[in-house]
Protein backbone atom coordinates (compact mmCIF):
# COMPACT_ATOMS: atom_id res chain seq x y z
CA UNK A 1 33.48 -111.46 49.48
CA UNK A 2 34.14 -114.57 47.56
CA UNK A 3 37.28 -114.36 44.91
CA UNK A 4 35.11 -114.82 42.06
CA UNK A 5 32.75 -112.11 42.87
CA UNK A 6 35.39 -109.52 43.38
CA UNK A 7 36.48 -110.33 39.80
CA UNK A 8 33.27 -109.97 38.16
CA UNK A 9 32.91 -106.82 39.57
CA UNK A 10 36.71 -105.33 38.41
CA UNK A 11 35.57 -106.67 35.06
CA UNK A 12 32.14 -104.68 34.86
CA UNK A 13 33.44 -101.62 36.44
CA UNK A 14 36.67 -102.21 33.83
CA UNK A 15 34.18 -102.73 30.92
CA UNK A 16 31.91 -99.49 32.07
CA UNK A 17 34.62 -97.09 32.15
CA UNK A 18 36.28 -98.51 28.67
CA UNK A 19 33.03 -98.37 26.93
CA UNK A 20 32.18 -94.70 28.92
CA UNK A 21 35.18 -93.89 28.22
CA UNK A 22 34.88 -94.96 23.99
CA UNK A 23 31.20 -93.06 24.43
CA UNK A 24 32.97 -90.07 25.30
CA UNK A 25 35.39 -90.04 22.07
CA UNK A 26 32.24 -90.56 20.09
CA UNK A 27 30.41 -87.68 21.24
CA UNK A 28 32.90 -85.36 21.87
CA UNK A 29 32.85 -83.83 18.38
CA UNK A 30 29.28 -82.60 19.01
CA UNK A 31 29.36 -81.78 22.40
CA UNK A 32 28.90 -78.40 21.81
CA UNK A 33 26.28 -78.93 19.80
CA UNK A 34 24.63 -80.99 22.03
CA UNK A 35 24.94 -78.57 24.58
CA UNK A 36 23.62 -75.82 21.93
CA UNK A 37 20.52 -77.49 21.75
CA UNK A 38 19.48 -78.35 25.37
CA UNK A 39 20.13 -74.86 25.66
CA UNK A 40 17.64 -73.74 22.95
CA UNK A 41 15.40 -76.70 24.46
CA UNK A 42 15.01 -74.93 28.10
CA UNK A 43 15.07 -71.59 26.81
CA UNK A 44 12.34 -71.96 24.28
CA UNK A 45 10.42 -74.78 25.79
CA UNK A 46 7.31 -72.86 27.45
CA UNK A 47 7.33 -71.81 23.55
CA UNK A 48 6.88 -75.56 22.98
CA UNK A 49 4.16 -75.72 25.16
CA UNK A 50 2.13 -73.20 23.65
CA UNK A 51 2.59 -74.44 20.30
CA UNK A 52 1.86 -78.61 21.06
CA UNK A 53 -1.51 -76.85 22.98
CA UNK A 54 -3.27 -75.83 19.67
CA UNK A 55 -1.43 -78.66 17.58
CA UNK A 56 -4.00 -81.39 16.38
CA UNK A 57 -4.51 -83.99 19.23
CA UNK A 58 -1.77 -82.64 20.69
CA UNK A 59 0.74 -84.46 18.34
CA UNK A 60 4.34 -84.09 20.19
CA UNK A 61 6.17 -84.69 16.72
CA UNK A 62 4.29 -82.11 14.67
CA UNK A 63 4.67 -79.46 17.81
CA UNK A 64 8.57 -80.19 18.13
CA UNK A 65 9.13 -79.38 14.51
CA UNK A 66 7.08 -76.58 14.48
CA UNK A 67 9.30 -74.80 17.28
CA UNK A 68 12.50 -76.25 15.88
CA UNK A 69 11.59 -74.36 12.28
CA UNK A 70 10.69 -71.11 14.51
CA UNK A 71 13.95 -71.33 16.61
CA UNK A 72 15.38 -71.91 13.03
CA UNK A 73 14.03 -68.60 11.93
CA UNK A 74 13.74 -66.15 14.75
CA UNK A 75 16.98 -67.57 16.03
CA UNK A 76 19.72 -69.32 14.45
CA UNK A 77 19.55 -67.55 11.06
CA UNK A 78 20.00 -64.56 12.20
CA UNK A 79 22.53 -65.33 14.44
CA UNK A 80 24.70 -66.78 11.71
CA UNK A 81 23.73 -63.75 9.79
CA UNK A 82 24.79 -61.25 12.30
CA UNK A 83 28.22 -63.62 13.34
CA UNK A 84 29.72 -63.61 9.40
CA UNK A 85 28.96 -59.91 9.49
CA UNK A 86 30.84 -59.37 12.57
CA UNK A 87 33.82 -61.43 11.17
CA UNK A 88 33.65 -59.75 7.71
CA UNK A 89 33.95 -56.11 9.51
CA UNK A 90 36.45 -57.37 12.04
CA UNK A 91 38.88 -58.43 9.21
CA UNK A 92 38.09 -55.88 7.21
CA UNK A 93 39.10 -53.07 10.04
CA UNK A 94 42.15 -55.65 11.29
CA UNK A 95 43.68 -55.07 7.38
CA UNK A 96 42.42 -51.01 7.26
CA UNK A 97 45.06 -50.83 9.95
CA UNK A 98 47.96 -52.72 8.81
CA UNK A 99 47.68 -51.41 5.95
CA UNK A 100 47.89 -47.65 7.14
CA UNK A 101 44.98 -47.21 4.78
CA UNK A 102 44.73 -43.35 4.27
CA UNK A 103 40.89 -42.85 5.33
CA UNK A 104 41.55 -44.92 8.07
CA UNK A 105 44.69 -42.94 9.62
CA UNK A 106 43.06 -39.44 8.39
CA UNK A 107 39.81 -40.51 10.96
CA UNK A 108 41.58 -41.92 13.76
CA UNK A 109 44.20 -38.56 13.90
CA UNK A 110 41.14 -36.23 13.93
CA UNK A 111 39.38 -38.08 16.79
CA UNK A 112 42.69 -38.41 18.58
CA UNK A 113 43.61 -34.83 18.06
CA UNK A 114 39.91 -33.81 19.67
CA UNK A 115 40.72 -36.61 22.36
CA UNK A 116 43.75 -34.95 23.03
CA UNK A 117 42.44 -31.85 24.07
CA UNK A 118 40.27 -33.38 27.03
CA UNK A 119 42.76 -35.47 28.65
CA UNK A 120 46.18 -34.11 29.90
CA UNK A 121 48.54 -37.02 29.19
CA UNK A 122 49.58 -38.02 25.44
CA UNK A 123 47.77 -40.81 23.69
CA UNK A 124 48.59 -42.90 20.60
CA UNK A 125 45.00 -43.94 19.52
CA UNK A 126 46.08 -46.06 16.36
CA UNK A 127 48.35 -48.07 18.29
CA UNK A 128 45.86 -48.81 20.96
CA UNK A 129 43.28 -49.13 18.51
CA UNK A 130 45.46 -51.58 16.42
CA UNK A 131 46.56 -53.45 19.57
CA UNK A 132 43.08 -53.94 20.35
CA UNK A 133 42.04 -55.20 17.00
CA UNK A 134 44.98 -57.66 16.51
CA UNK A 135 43.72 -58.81 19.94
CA UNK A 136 40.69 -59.63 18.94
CA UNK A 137 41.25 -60.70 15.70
CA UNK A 138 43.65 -63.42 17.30
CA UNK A 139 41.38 -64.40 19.90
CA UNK A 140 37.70 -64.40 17.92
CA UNK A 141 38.55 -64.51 14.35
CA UNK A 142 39.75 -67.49 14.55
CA UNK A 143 36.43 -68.89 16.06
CA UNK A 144 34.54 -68.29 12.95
CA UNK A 145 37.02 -68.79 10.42
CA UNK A 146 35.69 -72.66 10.05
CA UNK A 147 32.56 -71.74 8.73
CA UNK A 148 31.62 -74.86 7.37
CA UNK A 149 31.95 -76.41 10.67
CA UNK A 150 30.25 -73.99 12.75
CA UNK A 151 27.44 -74.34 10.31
CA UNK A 152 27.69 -77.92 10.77
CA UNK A 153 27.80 -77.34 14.56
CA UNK A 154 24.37 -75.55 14.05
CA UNK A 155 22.36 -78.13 11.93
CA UNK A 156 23.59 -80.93 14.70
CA UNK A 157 21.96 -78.76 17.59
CA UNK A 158 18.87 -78.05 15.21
CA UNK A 159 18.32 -81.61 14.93
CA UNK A 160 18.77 -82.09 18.50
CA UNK A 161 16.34 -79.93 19.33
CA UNK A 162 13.63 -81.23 17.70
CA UNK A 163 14.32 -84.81 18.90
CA UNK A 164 14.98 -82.87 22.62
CA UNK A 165 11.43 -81.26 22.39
CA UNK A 166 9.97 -84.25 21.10
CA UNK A 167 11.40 -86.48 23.52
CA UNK A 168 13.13 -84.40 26.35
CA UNK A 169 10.90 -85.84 29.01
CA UNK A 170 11.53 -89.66 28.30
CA UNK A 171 15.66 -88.70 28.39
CA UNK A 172 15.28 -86.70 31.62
CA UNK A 173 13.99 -89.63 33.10
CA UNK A 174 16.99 -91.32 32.15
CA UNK A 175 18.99 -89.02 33.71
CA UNK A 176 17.01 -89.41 37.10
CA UNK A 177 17.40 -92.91 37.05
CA UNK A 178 21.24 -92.81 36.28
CA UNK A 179 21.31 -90.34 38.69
CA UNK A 180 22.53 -91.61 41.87
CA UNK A 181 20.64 -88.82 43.90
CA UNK A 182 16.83 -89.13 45.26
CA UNK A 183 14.49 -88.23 42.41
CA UNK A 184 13.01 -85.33 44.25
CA UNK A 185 16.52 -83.93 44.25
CA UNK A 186 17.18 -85.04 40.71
CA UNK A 187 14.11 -82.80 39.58
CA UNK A 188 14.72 -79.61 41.58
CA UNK A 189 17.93 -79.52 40.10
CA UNK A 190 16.71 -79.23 37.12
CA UNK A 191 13.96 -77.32 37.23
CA UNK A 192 16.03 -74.55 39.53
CA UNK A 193 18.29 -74.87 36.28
CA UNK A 194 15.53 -73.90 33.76
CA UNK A 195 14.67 -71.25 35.51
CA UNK A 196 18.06 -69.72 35.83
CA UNK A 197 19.05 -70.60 32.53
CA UNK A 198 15.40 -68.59 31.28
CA UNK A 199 16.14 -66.01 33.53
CA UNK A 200 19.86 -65.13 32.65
CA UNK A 201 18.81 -66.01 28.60
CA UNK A 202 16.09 -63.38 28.71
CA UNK A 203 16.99 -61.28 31.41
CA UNK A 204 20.32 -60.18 30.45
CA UNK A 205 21.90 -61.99 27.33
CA UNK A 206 18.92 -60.82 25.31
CA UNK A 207 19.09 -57.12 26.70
CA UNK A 208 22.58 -56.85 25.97
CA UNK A 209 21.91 -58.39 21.85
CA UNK A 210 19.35 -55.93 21.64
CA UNK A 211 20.61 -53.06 22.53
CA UNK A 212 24.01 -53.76 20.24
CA UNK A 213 21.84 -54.30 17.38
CA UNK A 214 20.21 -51.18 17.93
CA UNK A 215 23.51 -49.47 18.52
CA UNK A 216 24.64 -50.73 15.69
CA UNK A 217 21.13 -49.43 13.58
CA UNK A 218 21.87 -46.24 15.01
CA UNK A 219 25.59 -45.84 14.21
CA UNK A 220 24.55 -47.09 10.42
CA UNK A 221 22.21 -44.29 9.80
CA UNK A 222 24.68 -41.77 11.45
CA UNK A 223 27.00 -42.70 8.84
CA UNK A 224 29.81 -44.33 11.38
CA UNK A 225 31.82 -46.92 9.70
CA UNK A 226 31.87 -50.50 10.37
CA UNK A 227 28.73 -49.90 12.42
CA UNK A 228 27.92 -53.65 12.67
CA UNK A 229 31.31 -54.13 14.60
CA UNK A 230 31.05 -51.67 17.03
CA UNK A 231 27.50 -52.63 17.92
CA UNK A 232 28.80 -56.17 18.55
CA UNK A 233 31.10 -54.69 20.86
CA UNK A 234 28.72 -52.70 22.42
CA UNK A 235 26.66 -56.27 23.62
CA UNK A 236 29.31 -56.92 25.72
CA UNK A 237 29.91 -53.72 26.93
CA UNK A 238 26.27 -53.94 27.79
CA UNK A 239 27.07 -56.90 30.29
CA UNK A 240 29.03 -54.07 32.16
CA UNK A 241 27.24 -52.03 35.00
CA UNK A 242 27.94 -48.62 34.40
CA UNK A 243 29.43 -48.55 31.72
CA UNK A 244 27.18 -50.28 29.04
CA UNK A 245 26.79 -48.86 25.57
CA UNK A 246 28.61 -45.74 25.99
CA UNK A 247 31.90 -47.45 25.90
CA UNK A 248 30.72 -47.36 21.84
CA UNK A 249 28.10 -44.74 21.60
CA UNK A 250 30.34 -41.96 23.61
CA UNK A 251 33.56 -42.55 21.04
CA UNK A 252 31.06 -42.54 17.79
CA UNK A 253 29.70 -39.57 18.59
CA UNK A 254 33.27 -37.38 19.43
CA UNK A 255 34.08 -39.08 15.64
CA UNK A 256 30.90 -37.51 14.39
CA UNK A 257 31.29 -34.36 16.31
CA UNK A 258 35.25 -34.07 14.84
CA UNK A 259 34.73 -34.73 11.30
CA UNK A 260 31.71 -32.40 11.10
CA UNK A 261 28.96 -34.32 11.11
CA UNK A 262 26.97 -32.06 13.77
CA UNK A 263 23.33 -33.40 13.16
CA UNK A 264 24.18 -37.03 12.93
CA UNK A 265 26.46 -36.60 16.42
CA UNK A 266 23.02 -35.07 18.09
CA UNK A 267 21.04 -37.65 16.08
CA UNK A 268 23.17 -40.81 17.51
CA UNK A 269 22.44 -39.05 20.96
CA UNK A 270 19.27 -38.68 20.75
CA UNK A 271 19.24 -42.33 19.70
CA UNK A 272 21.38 -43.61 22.51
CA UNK A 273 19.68 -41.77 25.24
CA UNK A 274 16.07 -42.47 24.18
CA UNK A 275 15.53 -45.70 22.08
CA UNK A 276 18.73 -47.95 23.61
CA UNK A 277 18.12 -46.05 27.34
CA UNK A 278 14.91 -46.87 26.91
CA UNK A 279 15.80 -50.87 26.46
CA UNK A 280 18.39 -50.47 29.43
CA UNK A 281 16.12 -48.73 31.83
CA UNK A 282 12.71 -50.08 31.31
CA UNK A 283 12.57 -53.62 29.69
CA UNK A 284 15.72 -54.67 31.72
CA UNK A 285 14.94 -54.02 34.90
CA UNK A 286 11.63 -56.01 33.80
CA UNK A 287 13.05 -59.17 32.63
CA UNK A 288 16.14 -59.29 34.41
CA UNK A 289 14.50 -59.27 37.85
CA UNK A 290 12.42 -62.37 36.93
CA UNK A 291 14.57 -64.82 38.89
CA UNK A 292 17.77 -63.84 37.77
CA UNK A 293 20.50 -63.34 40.92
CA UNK A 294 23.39 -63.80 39.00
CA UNK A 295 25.87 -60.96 39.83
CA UNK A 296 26.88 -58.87 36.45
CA UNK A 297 30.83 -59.15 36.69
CA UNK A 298 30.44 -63.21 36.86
CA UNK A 299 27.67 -63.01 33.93
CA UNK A 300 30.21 -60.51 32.03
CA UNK A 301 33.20 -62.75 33.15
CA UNK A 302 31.15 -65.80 31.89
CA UNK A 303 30.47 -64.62 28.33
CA UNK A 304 33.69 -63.60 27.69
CA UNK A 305 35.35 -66.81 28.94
CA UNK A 306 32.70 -68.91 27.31
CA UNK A 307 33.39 -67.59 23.54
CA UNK A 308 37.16 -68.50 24.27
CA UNK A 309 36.25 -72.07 25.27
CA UNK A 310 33.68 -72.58 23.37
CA UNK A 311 33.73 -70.36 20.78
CA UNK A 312 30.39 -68.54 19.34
CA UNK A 313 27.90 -69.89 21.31
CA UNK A 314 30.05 -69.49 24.42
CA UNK A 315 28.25 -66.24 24.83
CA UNK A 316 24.98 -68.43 26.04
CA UNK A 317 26.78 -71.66 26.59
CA UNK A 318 29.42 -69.83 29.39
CA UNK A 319 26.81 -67.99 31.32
CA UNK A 320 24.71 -71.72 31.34
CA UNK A 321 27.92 -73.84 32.70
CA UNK A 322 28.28 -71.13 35.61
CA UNK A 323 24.36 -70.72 36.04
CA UNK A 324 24.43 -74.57 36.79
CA UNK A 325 27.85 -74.81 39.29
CA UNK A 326 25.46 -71.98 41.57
CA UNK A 327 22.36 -73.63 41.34
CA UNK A 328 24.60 -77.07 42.48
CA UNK A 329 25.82 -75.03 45.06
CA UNK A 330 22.63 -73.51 45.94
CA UNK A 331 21.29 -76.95 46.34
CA UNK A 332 24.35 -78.37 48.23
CA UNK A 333 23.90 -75.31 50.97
CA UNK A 334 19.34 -76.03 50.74
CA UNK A 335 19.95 -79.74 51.04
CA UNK A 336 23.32 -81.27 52.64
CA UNK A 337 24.53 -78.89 54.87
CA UNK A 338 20.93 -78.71 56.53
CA UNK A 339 20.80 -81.88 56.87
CA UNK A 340 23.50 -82.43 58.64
CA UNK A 341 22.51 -79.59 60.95
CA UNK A 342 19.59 -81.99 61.69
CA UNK A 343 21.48 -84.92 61.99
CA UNK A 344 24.03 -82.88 64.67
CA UNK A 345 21.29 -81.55 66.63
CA UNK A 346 20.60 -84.48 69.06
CA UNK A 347 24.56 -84.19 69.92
CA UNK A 348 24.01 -80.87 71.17
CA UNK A 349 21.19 -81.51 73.47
C-alpha cells in the first residue's frame, strides 16, 4: 500500500474517532433520555400502530403525537406523580427517625414488642429500621432530589418519542446500514429485542407497579402510615419469587393487629390475599409467559442495579440493558457458533 494512501486513511480513521468521540460529549447529557424514549417507543409502539390505522390517510405525524400525548398521560405523569410522593414519604420517615419523634418510637416498640414474642433471639427494630432508611435515603433520595432535571430528563425523552414514532423506521435503517453485520441479522436483533423488551415491560415490571400501588391503596384505607412508601417497596419485593408483597403486607398487618386495629388487620388481609393475589396469580402468569424467559433474580438484580446507575428510570432502563446482552448472546449461540459447526463439519468427515 502506497505511503500516501496509508496516510489518508490514519487521517480519516483519526478524524472519525475525534469527531465520534466530540458526538459522544454532546449527547451524553441526554443519554438517558434518549434511552427513556426508545424504550417507551418499543414498548408502546403496537399502540402506535393502532392509533396511525384510524388516523386520517394514515398521517404518521398526527399518529406519533397522538401516542406521545397518551404515553404523556397514562404514563409519565403519573410516574412523576407517584416518584415525588415516594421521595416526600421517604424523607419524611428518614427525619421521623432521627428525630426520635414520639408517635414514631411509641409504634415501632409495640410492633417490636409483639415481634418479640414470635422469634427467640432479641431484636432492635428501630435500629434496623433506621439503618434501612438511612440506606435508602443515601442511595435513592438522592436520585430525585434534582427535580428540575429529572423533569427535564422527561420532556427530552417525550420529545424523542414522538420524533422516534414518527420516524423510527427511517433511523433503524440507519442503524442497519452502519451496522457492520448482514441486514437479516441486523433486523432479528432487533426485533428479538422488542419482543423481550414488551415481554419483560408487561410481563413483570408492570405486575410488580401494580400490585405496589394496590398495596399501597390497601394500606391507605387500613389506616397504615406512609402507605405510599411501603407500597413502593412492595414493587420490588414483588420482583422476588416467594416472597413478593408480603415482605410489606405481613409487617402492616402485625402493626394493625398490635395497636388494635382488629378489622382493618383482617381488612388488609382480605385485601392482600384476594385483590393483589389475584394480580400475582392470574394476570401474571398471563402476561409474563408471553415470551418472557428472563430468570426473576437477574430481572430483580437488574432493577435494583439499574436505579443506582441510572437513577429513576433504571427500574425499566436496567432490566432493557440486560434484556439486550441475552438476546446478543442468544443470537451469538443461533448464529456464529452454528456456523462454525458447519464450516468444521467437512474436517470431520
Amino acid at each position: 500500500m502506497q505511503l500516501s494512501r496509508v496516510v489518508e486513511y490514519v487521517f480519516f480513521f483519526g478524524l472519525l474517532l475525534l469527531s465520534g468521540y466530540m458526538v459522544w460529549q454532546i449527547a451524553a447529557p441526554f443519554v438517558s433520555a434518549i434511552a427513556l424514549a426508545a424504550i417507551i417507543v418499543v414498548i408502546c409502539e403496537p399502540l402506535h400502530q393502532r392509533i396511525k390505522r384510524v388516523t386520517p390517510r394514515q398521517n404518521k405525524t398526527v399518529a406519533a403525537l397522538l401516542t406521545t400525548f397518551v404515553v404523556l398521560i397514562a404514563i409519565v405523569i403519573p410516574l412523576v406523580l407517584m416518584s415525588s410522593l415516594v421521595v416526600h414519604e421517604l424523607v419524611g420517615f428518614y427525619q421521623e427517625l432521627s428525630t426520635d419523634d414520639v408517635s414514631t418510637q411509641t409504634t415501632i416498640d409495640m410492633v417490636e414488642a409483639r415481634i418479640q414474642t414470635y422469634v427467640p433471639f432479641e431484636i432492635n427494630l428501630k435500629e434496623q429500621i433506621e439503618a434501612s432508611a438511612g440506606w435508602i435515603t443515601s442511595n435513592l433520595g438522592a436520585i430525585f432530589a434534582g427535580t428540575v432535571s429529572t423533569i427535564f430528563v422527561f420532556v427530552i425523552a417525550l420529545v424523542g418519542s414522538f420524533y422516534f414514532f414518527r420516524d423510527g423506521r427511517e433511523f433503524m435503517q440507519l442503524i442497519i446500514k452502519a451496522s457492520p453485520l448482514p441486514d437479516s441479522e441486523d433486523q432479528v436483533i432487533f426485533d428479538r429485542m422488542a419482543r423481550a423488551v414488551r415481554a419483560v415491560a408487561t410481563g413483570t415490571i408492570l405486575i410488580a407497579l401494580i400490585q405496589g400501588t394496590l398495596v399501597a391503596v390497601g394500606l391507605t384505607v387500613a389506616g397504615v402510615p406512609r402507605g405510599v412508601l411501603w407500597g413502593s417497596i412492595s414493587s420490588v419485593g414483588a420482583l422476588m419469587p416467594g416472597i413478593g408483597t408480603s415482605i410489606v403486607t405481613v409487617p402492616a398487618i402485625i402493626y394493625l393487629f398490635s395497636i388494635g386495629s382488629t378489622m382493618s388487620a383482617i381488612g388488609l388481609t382480605v385485601w392482600a390475599i384476594l385483590i393483589v393475589g389475584l394480580v400475582d396469580n392470574v394476570v401474571g402468569p398471563y402476561l409474563i409467559s408471553r415470551n418472557n424467559n428472563m430468570h426473576p433474580f437477574i430481572i430483580l438484580i437488574s432493577v435494583l442495579g439499574g436505579i443506582a446507575l441510572f437513577g429513576p428510570i433504571g427500574f425499566i432502563v436496567g432490566p432493557v440493558v440486560v434484556t439486550l446482552f441475552i438476546v446478543l448472546l442468544e443470537i451469538y449461540h443461533q448464529y456464529i457458533i452454528k456456523e462454525q459447526s458447519i464450516l468444521e463439519l467437512p474436517d470431520s468427515v
